[in-house]
N, C-alpha and C. Protein backbone atom coordinates (compact mmCIF):
# COMPACT_ATOMS: atom_id res chain seq x y z
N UNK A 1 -0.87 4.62 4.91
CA UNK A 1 -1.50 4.73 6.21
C UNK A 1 -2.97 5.09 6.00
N UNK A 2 -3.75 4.49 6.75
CA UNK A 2 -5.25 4.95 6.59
C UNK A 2 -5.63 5.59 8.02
N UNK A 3 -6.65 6.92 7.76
CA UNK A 3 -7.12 7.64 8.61
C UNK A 3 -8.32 7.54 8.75
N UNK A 4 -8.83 7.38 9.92
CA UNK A 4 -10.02 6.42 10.24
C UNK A 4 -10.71 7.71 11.50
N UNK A 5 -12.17 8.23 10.98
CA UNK A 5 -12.49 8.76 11.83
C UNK A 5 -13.70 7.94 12.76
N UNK A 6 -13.66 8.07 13.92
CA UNK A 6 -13.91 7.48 14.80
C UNK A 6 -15.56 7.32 15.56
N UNK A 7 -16.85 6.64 15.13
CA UNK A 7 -17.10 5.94 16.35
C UNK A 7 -16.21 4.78 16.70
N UNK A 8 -16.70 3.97 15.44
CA UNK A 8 -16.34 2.53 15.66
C UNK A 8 -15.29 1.79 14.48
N UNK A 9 -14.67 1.07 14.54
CA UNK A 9 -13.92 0.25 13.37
C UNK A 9 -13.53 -1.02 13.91
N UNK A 10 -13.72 -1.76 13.01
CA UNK A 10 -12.53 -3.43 13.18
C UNK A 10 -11.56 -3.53 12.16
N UNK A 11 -10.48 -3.77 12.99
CA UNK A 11 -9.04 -3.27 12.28
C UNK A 11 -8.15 -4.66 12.59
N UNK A 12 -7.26 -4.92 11.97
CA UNK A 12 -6.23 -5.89 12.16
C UNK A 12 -5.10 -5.47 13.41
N UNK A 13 -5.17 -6.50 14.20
CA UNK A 13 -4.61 -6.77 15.66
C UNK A 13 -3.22 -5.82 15.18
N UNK A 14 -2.47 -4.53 16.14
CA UNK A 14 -1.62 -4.73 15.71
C UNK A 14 -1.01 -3.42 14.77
N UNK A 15 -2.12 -3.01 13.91
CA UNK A 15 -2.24 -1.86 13.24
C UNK A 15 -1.96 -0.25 13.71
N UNK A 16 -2.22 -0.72 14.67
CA UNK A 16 -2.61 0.90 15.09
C UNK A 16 -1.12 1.65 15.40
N UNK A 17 -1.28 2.80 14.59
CA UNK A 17 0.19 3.51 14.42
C UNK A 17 0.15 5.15 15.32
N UNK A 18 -1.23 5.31 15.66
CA UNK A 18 -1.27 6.17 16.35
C UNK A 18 -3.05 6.66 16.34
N UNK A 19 -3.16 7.57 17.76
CA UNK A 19 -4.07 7.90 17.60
C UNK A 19 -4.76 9.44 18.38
N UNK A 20 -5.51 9.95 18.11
CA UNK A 20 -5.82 11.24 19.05
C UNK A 20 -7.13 11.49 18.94
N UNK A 21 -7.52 11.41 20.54
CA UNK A 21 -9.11 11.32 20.95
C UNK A 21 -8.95 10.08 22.35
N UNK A 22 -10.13 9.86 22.45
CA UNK A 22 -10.20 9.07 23.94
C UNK A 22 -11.27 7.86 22.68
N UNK A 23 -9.93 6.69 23.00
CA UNK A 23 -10.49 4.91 22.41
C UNK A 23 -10.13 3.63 22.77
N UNK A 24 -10.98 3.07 22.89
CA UNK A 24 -10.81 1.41 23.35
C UNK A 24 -10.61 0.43 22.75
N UNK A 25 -9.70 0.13 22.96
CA UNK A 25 -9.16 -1.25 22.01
C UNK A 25 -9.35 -2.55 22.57
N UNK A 26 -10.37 -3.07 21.64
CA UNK A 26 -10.47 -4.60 22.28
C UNK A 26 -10.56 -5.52 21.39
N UNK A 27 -10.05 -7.01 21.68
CA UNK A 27 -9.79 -7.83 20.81
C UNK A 27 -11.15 -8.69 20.24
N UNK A 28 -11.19 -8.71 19.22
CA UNK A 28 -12.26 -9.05 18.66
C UNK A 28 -12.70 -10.55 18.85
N UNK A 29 -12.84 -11.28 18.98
CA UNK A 29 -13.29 -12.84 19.07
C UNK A 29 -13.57 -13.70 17.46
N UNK A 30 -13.42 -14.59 17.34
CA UNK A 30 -13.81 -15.15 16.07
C UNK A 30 -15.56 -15.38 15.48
N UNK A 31 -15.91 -14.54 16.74
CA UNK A 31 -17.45 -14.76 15.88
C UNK A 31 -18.30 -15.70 16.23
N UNK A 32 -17.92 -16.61 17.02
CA UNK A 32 -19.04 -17.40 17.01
C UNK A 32 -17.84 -19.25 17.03
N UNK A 33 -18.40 -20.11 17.43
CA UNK A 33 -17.69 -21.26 17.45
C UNK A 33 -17.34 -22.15 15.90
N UNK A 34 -18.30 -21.34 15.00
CA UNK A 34 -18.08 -22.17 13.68
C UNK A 34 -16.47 -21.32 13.32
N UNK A 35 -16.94 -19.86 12.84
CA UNK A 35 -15.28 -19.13 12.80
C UNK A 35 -14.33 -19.61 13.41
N UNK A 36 -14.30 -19.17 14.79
CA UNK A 36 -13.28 -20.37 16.03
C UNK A 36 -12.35 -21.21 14.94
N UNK A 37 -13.63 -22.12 14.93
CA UNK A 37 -13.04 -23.55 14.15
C UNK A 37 -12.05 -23.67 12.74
N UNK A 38 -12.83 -22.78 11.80
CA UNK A 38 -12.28 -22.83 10.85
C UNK A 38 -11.32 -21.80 10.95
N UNK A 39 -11.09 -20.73 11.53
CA UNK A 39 -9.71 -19.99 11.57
C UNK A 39 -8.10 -21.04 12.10
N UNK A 40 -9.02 -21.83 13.32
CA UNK A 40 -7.83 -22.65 13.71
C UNK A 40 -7.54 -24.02 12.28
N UNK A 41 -8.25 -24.55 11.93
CA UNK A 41 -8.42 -25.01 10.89
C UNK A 41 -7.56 -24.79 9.43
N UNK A 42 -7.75 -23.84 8.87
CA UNK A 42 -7.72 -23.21 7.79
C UNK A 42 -5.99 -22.74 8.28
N UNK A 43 -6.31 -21.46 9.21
CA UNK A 43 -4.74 -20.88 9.65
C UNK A 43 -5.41 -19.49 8.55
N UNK A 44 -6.12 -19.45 8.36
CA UNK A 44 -7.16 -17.98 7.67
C UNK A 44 -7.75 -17.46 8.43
N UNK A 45 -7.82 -15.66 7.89
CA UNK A 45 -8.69 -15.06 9.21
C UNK A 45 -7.71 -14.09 9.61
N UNK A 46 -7.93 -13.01 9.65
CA UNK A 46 -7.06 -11.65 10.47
C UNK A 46 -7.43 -12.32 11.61
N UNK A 47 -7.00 -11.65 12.62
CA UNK A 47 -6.76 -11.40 13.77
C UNK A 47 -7.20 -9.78 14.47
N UNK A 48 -8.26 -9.66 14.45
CA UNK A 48 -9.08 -8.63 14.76
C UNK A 48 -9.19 -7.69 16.07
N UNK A 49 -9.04 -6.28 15.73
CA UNK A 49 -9.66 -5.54 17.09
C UNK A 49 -10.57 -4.63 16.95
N UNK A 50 -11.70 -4.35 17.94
CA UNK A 50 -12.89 -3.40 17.71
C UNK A 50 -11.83 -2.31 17.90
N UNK A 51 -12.08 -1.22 17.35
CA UNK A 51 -11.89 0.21 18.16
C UNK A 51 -12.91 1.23 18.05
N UNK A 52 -13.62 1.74 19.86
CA UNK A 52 -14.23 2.51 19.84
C UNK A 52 -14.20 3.81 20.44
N UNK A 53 -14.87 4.75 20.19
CA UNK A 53 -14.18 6.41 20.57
C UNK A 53 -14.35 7.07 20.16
N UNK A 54 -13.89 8.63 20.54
CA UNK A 54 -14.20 9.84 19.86
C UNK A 54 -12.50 9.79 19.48
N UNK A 55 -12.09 10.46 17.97
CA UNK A 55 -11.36 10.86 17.62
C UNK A 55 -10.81 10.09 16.23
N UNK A 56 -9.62 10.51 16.11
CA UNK A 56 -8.86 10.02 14.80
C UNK A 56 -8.04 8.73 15.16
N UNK A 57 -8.03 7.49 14.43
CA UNK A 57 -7.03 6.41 14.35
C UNK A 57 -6.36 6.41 13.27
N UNK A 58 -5.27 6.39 13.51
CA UNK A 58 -4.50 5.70 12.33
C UNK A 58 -4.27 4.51 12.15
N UNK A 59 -3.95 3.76 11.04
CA UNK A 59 -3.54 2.24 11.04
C UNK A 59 -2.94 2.06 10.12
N UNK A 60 -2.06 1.13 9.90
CA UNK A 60 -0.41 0.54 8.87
C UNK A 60 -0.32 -0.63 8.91
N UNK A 61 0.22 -1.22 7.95
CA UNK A 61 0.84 -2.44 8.43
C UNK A 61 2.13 -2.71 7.24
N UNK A 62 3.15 -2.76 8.12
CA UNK A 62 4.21 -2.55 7.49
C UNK A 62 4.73 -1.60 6.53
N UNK A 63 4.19 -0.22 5.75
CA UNK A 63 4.11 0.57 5.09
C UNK A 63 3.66 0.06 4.30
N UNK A 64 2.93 -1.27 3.81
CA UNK A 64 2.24 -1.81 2.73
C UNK A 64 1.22 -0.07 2.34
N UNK A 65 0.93 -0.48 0.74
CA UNK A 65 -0.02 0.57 -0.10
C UNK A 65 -1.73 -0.29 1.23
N UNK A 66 -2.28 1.04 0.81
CA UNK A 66 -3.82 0.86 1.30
C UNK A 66 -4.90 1.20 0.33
N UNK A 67 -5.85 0.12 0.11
CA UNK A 67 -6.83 1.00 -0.88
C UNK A 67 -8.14 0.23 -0.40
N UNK A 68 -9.24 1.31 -0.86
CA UNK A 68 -10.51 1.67 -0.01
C UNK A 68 -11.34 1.10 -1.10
N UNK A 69 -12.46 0.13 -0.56
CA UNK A 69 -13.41 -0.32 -1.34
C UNK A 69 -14.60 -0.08 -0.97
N UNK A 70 -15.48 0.92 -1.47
CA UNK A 70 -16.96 0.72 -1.18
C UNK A 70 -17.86 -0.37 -1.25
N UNK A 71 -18.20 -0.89 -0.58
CA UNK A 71 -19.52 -1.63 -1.08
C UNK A 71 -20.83 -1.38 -1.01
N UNK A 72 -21.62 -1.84 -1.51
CA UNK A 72 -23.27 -1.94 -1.63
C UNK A 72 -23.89 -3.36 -1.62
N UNK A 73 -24.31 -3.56 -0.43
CA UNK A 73 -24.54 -5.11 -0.28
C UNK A 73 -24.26 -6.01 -1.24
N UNK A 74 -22.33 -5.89 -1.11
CA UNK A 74 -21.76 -6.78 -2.06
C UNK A 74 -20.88 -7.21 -1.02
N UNK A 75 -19.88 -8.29 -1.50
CA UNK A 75 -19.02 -9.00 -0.82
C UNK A 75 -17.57 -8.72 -1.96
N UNK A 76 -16.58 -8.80 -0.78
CA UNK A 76 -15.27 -8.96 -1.19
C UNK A 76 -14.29 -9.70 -0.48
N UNK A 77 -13.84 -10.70 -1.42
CA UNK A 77 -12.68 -11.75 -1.03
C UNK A 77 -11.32 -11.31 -0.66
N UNK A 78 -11.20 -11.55 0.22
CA UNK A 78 -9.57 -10.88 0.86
C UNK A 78 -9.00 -11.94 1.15
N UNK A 79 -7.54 -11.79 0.91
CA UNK A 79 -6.89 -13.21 1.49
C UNK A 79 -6.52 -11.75 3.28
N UNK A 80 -6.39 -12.69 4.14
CA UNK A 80 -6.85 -12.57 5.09
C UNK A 80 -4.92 -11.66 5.68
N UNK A 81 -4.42 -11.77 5.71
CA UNK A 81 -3.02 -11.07 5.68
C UNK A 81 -3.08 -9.78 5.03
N UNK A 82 -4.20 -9.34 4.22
CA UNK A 82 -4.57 -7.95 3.37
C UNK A 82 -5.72 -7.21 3.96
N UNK A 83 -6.33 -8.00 4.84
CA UNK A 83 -7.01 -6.97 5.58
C UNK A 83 -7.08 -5.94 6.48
N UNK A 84 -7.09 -5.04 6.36
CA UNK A 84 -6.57 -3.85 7.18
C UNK A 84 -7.70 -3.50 8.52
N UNK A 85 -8.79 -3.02 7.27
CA UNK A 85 -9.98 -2.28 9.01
C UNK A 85 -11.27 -2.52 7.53
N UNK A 86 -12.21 -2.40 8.53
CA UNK A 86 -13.57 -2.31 7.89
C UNK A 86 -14.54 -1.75 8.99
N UNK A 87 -15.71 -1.43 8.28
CA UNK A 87 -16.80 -0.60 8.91
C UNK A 87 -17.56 -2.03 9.77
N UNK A 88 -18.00 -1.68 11.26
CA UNK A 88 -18.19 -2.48 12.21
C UNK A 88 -19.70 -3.30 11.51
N UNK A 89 -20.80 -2.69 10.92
CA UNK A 89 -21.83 -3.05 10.82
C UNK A 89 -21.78 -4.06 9.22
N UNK A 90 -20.70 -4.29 8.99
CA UNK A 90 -20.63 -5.57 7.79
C UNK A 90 -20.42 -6.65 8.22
N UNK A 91 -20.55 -7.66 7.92
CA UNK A 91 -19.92 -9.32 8.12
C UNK A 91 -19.01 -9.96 7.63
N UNK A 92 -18.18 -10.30 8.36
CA UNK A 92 -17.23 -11.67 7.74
C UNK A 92 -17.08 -12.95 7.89
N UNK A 93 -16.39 -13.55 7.22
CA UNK A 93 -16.37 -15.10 7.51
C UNK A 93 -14.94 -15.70 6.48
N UNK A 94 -14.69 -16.75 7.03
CA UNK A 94 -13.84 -17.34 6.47
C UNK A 94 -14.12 -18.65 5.54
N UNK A 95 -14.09 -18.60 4.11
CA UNK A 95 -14.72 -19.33 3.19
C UNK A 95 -14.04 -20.35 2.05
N UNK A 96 -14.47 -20.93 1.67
CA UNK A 96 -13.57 -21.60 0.89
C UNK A 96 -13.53 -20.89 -0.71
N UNK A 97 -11.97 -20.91 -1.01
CA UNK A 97 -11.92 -20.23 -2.96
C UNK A 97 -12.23 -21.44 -3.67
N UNK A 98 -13.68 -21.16 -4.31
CA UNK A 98 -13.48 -22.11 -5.52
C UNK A 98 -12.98 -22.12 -6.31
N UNK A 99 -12.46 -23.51 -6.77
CA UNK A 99 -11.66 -23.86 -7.64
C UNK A 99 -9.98 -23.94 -7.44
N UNK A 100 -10.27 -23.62 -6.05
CA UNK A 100 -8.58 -23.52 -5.40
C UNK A 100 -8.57 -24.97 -5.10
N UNK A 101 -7.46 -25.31 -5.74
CA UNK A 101 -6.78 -27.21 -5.62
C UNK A 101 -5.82 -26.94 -4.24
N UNK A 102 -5.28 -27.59 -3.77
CA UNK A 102 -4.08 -27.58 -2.70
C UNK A 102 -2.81 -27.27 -3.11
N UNK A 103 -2.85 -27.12 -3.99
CA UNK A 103 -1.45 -26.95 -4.90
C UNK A 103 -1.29 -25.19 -5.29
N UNK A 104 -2.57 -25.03 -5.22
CA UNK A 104 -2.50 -23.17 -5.30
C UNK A 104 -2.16 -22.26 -4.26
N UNK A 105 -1.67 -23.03 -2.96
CA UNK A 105 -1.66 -22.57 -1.97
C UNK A 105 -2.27 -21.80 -1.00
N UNK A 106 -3.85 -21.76 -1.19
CA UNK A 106 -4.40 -20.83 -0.20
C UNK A 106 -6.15 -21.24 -0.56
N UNK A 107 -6.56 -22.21 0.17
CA UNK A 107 -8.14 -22.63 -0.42
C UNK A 107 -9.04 -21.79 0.46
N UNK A 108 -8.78 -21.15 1.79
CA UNK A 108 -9.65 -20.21 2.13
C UNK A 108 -9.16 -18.96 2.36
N UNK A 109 -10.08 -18.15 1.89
CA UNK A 109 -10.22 -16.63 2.26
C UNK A 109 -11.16 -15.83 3.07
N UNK A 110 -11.31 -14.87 3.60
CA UNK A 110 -11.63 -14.07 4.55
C UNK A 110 -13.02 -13.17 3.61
N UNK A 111 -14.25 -13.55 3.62
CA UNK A 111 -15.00 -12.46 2.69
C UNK A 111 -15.81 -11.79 3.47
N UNK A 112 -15.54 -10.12 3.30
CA UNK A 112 -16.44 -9.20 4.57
C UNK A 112 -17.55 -8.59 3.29
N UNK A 113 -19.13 -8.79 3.83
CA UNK A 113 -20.08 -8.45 3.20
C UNK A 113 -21.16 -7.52 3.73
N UNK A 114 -21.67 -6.97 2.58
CA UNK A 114 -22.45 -5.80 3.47
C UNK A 114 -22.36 -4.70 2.30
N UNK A 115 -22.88 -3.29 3.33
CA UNK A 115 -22.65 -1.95 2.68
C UNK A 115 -21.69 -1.19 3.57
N UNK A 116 -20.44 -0.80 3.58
CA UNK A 116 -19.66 0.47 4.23
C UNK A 116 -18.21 0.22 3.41
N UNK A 117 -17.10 0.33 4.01
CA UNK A 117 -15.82 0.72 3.95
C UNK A 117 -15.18 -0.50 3.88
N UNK A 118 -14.17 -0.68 3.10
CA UNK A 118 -12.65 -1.99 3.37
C UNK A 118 -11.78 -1.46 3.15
N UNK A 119 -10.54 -1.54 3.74
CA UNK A 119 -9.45 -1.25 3.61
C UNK A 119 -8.73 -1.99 3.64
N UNK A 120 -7.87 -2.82 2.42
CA UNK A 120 -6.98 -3.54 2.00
C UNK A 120 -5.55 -3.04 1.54
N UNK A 121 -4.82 -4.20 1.76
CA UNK A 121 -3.25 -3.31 2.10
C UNK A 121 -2.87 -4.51 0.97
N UNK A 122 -1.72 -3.60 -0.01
CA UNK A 122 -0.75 -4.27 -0.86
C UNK A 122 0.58 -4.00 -1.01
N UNK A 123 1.28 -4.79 -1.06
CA UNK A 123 3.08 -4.73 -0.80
C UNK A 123 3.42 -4.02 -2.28
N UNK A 124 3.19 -3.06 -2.53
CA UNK A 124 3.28 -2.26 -4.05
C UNK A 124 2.17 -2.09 -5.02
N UNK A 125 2.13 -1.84 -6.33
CA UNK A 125 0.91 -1.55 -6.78
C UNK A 125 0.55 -2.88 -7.06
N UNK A 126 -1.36 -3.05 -7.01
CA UNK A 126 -1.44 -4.53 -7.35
C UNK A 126 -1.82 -4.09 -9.19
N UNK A 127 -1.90 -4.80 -9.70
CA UNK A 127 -2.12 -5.39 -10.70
C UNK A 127 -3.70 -5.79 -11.38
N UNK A 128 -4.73 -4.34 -11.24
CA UNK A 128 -5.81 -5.36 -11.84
C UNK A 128 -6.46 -6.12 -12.98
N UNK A 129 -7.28 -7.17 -12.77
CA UNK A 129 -7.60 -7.68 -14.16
C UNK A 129 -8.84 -7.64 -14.47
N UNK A 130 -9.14 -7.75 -15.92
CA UNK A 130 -10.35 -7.83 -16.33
C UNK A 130 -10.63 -9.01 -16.38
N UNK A 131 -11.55 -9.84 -15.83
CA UNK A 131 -12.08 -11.25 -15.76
C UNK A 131 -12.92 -11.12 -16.54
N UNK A 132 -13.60 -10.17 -16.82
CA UNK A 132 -14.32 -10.69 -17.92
C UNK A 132 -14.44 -11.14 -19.21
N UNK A 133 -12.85 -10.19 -19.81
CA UNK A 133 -12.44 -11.00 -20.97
C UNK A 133 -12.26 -12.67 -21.68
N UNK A 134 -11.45 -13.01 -20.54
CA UNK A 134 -11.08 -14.65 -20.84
C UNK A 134 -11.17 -15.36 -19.40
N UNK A 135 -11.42 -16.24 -19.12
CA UNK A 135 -11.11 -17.11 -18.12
C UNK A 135 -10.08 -16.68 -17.62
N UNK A 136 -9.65 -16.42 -16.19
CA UNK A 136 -8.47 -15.69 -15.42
C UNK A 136 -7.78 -16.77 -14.20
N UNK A 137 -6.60 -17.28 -14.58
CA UNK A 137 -6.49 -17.70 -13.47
C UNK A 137 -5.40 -17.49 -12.81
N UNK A 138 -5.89 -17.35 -11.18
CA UNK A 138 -3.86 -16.57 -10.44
C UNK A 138 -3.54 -17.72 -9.35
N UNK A 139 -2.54 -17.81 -8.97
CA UNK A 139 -1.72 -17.62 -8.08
C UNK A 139 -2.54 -17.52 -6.78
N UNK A 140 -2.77 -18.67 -5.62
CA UNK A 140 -3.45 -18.33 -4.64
C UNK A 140 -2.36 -17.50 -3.36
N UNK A 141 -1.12 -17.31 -3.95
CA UNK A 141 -0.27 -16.25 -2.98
C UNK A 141 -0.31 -15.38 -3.44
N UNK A 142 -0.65 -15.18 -5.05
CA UNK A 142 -0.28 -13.51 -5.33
C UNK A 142 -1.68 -12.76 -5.28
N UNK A 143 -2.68 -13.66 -4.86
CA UNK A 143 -3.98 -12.78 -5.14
C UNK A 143 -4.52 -11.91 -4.08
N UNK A 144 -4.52 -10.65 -4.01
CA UNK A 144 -5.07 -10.19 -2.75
C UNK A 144 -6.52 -10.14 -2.65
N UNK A 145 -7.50 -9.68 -3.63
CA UNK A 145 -8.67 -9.70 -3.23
C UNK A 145 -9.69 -9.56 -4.65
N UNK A 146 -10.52 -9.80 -4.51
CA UNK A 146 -11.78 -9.64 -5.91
C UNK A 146 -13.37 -9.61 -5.09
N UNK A 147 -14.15 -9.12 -5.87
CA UNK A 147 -15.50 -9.05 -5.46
C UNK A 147 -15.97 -9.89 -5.68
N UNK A 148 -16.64 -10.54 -4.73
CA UNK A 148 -17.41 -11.63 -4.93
C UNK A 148 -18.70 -11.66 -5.70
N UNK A 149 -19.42 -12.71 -5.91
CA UNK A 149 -20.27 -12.97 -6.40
C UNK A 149 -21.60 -12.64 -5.54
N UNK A 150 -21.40 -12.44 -4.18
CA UNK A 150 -22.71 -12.51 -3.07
C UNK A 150 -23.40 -11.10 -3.50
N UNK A 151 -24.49 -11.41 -3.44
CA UNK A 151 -25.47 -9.75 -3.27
C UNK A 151 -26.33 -10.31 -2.36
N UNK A 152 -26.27 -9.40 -1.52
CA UNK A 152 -27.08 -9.39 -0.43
C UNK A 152 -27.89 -8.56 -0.35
């Protein structure tokens, strides 16, 4: 479960397991008509809500594990079913994985960029790797997320 103190957050539709303080929940929009497109498109893309307010939120999804990524005007690739909440003043978009064939099952992902908070959810412990050793290649269902290449 992640504890989220409160002005603002965008969290996955759905999440919210409880909360205490006075907050507004509203559904987030895709961003703009290009997102729109490619969420319906793709079938990628949380499903988003602002929440704003004084107080504490909680959020879950399914008792999945939660783990917290800082960034520094960096980007991180989420497959889009692992996104939990993030800090309101970052960006996302829905992008294509290079080097993902059709056969890997999942050619776009969800990448939120910027500097604040991510919170990504995994169905047990994940598994990390060192890419830098050898050429790495996974599974476009088993992969939940990696840092991208963007500096912003």
């Amino acid at each position: 479960m992640l504890r989220v103190q409160l002005p603002e957050v965008l969290a996955k539709q759905g999440s919210m397991v409880a909360f205490q303080g006075q907050m507004d929940f509203d559904y987030e929009g895709a961003g703009g008509l290009g997102k729109l497109l490619k969420k319906a498109v793709t079938g990628e893309g949380a499903s988003l809500m602002r929440v704003r307010g004084q107080g504490v939120l909680y959020l879950a999804d399914n008792a999945d594990d939660v783990h917290l990524f800082y960034l520094e005007n960096e980007g991180i690739t989420v497959n889009g079913r692992n996104l939990l909440a993030f800090q309101p003043q970052m960006t996302w978009d829905i992008q294509r994985v290079q080097g993902a064939g059709v056969a890997a099952g999942g050619l776009f992902n969800t990448t939120v960029t910027g500097t604040g908070w991510v919170a990504v959810t995994t169905h047990g412990t994940p598994v990390l790797l060192d890419v830098a050793r050898m050429p790495t290649f996974v599974d476009g269902q088993a992969a939940v997320c990696w840092l991208s290449l963007i500096h912003i």
